[in-house]
Protein backbone atom coordinates (compact mmCIF):
# COMPACT_ATOMS: atom_id res chain seq x y z
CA UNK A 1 15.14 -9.45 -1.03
CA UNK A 2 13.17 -6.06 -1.35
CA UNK A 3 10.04 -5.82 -3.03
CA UNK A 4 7.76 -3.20 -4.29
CA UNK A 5 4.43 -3.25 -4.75
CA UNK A 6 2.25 -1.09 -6.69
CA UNK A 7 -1.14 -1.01 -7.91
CA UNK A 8 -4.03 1.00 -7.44
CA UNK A 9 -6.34 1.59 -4.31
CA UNK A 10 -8.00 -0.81 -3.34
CA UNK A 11 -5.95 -3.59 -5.45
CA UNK A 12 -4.90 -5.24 -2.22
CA UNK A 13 -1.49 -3.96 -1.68
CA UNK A 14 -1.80 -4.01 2.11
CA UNK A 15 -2.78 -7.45 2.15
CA UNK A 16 -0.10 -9.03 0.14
CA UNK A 17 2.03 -6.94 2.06
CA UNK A 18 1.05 -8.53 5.26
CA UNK A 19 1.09 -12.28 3.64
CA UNK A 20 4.65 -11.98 2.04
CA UNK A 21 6.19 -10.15 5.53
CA UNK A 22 4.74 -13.03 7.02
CA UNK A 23 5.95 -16.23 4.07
CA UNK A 24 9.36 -14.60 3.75
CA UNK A 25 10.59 -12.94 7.09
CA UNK A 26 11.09 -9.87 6.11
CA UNK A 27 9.33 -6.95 7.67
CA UNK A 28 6.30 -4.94 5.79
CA UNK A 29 7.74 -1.55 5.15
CA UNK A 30 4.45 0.85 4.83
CA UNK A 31 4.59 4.58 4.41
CA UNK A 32 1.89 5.11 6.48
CA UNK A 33 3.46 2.88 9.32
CA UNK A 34 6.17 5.31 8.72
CA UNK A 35 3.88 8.55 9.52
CA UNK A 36 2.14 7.20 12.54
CA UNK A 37 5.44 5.92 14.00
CA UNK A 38 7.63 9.15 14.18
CA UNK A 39 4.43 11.33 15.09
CA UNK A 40 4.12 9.14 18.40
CA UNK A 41 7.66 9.40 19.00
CA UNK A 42 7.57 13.39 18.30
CA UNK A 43 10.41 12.91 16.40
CA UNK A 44 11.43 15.82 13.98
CA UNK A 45 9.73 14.04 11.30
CA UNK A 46 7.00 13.23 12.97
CA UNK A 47 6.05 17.13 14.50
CA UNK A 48 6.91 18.58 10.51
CA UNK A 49 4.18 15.42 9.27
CA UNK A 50 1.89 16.52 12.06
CA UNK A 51 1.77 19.95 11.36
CA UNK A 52 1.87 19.39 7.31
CA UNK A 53 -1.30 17.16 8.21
CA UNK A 54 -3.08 20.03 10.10
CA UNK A 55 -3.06 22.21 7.68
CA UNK A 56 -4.65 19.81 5.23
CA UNK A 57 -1.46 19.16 3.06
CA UNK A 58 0.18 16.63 2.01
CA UNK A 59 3.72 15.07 2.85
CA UNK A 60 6.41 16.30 0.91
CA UNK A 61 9.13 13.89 -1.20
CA UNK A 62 11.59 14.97 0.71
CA UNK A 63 10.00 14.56 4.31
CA UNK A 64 9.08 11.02 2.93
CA UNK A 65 12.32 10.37 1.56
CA UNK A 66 14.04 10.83 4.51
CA UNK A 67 11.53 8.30 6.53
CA UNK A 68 12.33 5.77 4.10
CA UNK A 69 16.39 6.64 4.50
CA UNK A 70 15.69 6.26 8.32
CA UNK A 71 13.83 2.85 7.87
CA UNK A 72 15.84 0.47 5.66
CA UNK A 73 19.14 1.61 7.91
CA UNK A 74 17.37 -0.17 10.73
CA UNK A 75 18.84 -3.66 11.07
CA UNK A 76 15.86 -5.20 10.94
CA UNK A 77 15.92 -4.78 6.92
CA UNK A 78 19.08 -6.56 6.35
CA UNK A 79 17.42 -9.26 5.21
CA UNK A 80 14.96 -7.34 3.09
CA UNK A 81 11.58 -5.92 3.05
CA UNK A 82 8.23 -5.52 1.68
CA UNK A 83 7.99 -2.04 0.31
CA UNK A 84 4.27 -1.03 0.71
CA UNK A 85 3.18 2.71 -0.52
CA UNK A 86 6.46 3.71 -1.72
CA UNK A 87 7.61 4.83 -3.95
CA UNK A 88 4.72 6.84 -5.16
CA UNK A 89 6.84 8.51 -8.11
CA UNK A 90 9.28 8.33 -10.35
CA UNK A 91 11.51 11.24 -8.34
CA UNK A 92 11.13 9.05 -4.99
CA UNK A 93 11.82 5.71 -7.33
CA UNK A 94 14.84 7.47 -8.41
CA UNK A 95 15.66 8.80 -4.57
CA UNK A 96 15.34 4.91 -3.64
CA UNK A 97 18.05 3.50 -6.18
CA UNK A 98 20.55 6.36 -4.77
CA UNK A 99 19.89 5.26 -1.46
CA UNK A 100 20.01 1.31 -2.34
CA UNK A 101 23.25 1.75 -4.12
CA UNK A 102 24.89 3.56 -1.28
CA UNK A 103 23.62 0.91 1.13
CA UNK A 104 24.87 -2.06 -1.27
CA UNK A 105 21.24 -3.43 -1.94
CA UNK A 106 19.39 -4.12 -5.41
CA UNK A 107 15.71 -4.20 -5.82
CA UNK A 108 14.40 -7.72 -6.10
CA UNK A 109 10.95 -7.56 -7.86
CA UNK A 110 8.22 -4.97 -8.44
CA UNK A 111 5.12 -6.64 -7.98
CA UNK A 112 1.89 -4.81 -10.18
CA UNK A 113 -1.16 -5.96 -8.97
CA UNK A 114 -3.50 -5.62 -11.95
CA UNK A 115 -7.17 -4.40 -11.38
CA UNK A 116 -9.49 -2.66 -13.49
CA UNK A 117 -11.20 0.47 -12.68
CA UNK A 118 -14.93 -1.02 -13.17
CA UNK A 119 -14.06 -3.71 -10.41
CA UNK A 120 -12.47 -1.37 -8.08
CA UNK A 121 -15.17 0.55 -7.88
CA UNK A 122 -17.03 -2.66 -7.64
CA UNK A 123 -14.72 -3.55 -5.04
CA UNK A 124 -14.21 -1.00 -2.99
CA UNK A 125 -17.79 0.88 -3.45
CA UNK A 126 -19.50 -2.38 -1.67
CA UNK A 127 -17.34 -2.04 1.71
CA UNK A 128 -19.41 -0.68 4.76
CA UNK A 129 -17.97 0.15 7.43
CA UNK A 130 -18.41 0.17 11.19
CA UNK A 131 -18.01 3.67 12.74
CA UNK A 132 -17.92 2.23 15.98
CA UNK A 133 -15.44 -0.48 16.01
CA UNK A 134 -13.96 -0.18 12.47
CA UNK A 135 -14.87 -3.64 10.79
CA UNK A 136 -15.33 -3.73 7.12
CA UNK A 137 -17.52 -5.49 5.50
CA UNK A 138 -18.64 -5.78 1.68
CA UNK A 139 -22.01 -6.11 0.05
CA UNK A 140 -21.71 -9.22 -1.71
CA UNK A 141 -17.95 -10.79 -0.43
CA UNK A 142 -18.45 -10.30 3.12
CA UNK A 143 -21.81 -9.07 4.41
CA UNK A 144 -23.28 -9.01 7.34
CA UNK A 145 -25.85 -10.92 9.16
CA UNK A 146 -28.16 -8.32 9.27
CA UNK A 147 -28.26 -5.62 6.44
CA UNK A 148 -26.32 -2.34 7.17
CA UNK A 149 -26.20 -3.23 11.38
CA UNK A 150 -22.25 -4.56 12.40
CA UNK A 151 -22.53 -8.10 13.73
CA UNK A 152 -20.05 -6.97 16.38
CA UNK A 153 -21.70 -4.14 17.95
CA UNK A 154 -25.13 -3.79 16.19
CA UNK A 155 -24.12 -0.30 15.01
CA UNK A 156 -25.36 0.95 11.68
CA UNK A 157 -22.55 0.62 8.98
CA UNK A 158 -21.87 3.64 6.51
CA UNK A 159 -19.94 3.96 3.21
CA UNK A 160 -17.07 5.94 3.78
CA UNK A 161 -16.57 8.91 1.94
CA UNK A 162 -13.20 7.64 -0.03
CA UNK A 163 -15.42 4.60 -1.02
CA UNK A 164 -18.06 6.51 -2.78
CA UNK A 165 -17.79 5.54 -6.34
CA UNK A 166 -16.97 9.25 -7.61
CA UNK A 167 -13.94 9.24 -5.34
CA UNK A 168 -13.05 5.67 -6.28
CA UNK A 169 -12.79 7.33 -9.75
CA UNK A 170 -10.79 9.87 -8.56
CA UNK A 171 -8.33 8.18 -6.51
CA UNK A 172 -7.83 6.03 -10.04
CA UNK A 173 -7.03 8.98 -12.02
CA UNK A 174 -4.58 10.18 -9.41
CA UNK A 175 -2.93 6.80 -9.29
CA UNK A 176 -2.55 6.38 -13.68
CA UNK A 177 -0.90 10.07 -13.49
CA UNK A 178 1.49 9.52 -10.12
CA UNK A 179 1.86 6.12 -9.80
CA UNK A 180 1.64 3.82 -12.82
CA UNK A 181 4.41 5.12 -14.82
CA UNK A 182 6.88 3.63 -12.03
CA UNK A 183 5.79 0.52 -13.90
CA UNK A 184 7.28 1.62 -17.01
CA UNK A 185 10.49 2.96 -14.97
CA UNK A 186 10.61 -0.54 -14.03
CA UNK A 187 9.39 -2.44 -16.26
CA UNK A 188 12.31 -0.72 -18.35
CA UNK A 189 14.69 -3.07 -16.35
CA UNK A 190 12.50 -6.22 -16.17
CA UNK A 191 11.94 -6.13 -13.08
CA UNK A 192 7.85 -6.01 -13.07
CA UNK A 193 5.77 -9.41 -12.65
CA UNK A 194 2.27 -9.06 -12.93
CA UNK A 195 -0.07 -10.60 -11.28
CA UNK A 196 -4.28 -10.71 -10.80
CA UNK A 197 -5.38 -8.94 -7.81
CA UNK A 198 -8.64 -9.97 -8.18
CA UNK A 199 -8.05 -12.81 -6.90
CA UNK A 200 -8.31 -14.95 -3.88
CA UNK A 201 -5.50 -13.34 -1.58
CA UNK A 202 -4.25 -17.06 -0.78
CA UNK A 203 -4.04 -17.22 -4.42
CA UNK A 204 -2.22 -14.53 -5.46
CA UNK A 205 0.13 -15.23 -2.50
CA UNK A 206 1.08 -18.66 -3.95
CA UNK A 207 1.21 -17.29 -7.33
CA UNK A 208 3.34 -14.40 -6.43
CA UNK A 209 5.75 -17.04 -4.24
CA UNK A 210 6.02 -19.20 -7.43
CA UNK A 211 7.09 -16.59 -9.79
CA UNK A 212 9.36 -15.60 -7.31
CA UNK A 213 10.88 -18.69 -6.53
CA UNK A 214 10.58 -18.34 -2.71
């Protein structure tokens, strides 16, 4: 079975990602695992990534294409896989069919995660974060024993720049323009279940494993 996900930042994409790797046995495919893995090997990717990065750009479809042909001709995705930051657009959603049909393999579901832009900027504007040891924490889900000071080290926590509301807003408008018309691409071929990512993540796990039938 391969799945995609899609939704906006901060819709909890990641997570499921983790859960359903973990409830169907089937590795977690993420772009960004992708980057980080073929810089440390200083594989050809990985230098052309590293010096696209340098310079402040970002990573072509074609570089990202070709880590994704790479990836699911591993064995390890013969069983399926959790597709988690890709594809982005409708060119790389088309690039992934030609590659699935030469490797024999259909798409199993494209799961939306459906959150609104108010409460993603309620979400994600309420995380603080660590600078020292990187936990997140949220103002009113998950907050600390001590206002703004890291129960772990006692460090003062910050809001990260990409959490500022503004760029919350941002990131949003990016996503409706790139991103959310792979949902009509796929929802074209009724493939797309929808599902609340507001909620609990056990929750939307159970849900998601229901409509799925796994």
């Amino acid at each position: 079975m391969i799945l995609i996900l899609l939704g906006p930042p901060g819709a909890g994409k990641g997570t499921q990602a983790k859960l359903l790797s973990s409830a169907l046995a089937v590795p977690h495919v993420s772009t960004g695992d992708m980057f980080r893995d073929h810089k440390a090997r200083g594989t050809e990717l990985g230098l052309q990534i590293q010096a696209i990065m340098d310079r402040g750009g970002l990573v072509t479809d074609e570089i990202t294409n070709g880590l994704v042909d790479d990836r699911l001709g591993r064995p390890d995705v013969a069983a399926g896989c959790i597709l988690d930051g890709y594809p982005r657009t409708v060119g790389q959603a088309e690039h992934l069919d030609r590659l699935l049909a030469r490797l024999g393999r259909p798409i199993g579901r494209v799961l939306s995660y459906e959150v609104s832009e108010e409460a993603l900027v309620e979400r994600i504007g309420g995380r603080r974060s660590c600078p020292t040891c990187g936990a997140v924490y949220h103002v009113v889900q998950n907050p600390p024993r001590r206002i703004g000071i890291c129960d772990r080290d006692g460090a003062s926590l910050v809001l990260r720049e990409d959490d500022r509301p503004e760029n919350v807003r941002r990131r949003m408008a990016e996503y409706v323009i790139k991103t959310a018309p792979l949902k009509a691409f796929y929802g074209a071929r009724g493939q797309v279940l929808e599902l609340d990512g507001l909620d609990a993540p056990d929750r939307i796990l159970a849900e998601t494993r229901r409509r799925l039938g796994a």
